[in-house]
N, C-alpha and C. Protein backbone atom coordinates (compact mmCIF):
# COMPACT_ATOMS: atom_id res chain seq x y z
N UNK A 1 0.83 -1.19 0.00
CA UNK A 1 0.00 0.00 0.00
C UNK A 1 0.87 1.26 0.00
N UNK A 2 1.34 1.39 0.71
CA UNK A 2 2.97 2.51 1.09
C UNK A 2 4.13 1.99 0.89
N UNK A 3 5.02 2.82 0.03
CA UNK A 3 6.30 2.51 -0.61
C UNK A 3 7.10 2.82 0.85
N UNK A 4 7.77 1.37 1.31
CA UNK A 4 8.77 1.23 2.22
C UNK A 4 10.16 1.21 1.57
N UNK A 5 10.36 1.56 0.82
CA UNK A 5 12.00 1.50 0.55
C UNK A 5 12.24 2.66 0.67
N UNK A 6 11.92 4.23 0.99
CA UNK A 6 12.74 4.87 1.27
C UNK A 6 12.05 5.20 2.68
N UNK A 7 13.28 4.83 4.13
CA UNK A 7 12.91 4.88 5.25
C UNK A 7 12.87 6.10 5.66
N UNK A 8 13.44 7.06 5.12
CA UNK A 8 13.43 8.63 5.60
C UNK A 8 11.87 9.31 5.36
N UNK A 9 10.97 9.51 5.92
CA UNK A 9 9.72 10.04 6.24
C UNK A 9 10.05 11.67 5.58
N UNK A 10 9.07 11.41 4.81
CA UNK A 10 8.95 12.90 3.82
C UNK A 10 7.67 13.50 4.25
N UNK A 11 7.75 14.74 4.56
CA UNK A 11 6.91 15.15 5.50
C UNK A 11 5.41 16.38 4.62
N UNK A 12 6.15 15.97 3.28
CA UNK A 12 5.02 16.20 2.00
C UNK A 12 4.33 15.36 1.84
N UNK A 13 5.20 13.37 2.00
CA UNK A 13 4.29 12.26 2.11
C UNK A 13 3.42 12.26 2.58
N UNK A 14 3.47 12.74 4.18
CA UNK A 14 2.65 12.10 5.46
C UNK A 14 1.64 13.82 5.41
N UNK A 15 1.82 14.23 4.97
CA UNK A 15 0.84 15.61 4.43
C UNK A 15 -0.48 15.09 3.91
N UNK A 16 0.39 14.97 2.30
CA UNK A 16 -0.66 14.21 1.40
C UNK A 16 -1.57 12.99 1.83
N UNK A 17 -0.75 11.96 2.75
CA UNK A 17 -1.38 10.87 3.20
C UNK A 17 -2.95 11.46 4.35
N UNK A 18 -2.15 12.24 5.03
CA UNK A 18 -3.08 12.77 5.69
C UNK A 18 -4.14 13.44 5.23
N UNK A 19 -4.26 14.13 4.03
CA UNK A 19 -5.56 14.88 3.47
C UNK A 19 -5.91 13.83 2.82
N UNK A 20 -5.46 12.54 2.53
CA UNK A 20 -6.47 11.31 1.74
C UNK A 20 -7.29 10.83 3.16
N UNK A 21 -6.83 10.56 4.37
CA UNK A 21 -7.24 10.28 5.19
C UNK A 21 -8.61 10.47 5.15
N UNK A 22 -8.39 12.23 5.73
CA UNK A 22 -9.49 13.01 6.03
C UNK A 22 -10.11 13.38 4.68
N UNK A 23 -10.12 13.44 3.67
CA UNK A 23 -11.26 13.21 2.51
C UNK A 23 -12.06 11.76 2.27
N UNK A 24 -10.60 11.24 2.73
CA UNK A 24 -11.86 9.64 2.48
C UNK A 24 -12.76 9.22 3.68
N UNK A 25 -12.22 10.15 5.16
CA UNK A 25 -13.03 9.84 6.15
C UNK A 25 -14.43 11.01 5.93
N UNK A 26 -14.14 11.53 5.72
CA UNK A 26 -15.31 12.64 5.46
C UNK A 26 -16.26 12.54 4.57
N UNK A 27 -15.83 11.55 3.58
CA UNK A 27 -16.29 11.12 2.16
C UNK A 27 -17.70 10.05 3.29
N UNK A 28 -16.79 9.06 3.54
CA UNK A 28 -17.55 7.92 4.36
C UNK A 28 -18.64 8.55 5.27
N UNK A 29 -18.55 9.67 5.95
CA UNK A 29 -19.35 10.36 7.02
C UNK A 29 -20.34 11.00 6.00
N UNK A 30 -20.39 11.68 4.65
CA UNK A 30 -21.43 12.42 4.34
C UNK A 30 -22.22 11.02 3.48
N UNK A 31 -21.32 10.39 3.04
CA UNK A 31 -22.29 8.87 2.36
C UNK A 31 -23.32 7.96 4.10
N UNK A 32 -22.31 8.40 4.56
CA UNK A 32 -23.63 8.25 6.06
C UNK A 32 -24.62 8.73 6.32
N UNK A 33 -24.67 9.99 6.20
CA UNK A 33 -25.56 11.03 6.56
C UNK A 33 -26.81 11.09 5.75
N UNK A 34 -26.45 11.16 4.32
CA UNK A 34 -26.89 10.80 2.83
C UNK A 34 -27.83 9.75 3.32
N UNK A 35 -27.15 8.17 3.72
CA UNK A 35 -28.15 7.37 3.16
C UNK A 35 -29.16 7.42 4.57
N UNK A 36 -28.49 8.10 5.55
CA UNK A 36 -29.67 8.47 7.06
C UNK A 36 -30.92 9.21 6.43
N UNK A 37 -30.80 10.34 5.87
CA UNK A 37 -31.33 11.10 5.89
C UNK A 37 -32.36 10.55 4.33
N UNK A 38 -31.91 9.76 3.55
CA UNK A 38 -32.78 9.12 2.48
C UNK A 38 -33.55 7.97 3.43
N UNK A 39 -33.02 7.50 4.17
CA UNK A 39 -33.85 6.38 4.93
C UNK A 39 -34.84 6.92 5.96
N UNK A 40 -34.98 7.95 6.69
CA UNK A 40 -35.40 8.71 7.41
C UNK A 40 -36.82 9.17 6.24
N UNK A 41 -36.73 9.66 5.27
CA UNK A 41 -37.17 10.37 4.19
C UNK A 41 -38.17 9.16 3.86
């Protein structure tokens, strides 16, 4: 999943990794909300 051959932590990596995080967690939370609020409906 993550390229381990270069052990030195690039701190643009763990940036980028981090805004996939939080878009794909946020992504998951409004597809929550979405299908609440269609089921609710």
């Amino acid at each position: 999943m993550f390229g381990y051959r270069d052990v030195g932590v690039n701190d643009k990596d763990i940036r980028r990794k981090a805004w996939q995080a939080v878009f794909m967690i946020s992504g998951l939370f409004w597809l929550l909300v979405g299908s609440l609020v269609c089921w609710l409906i």
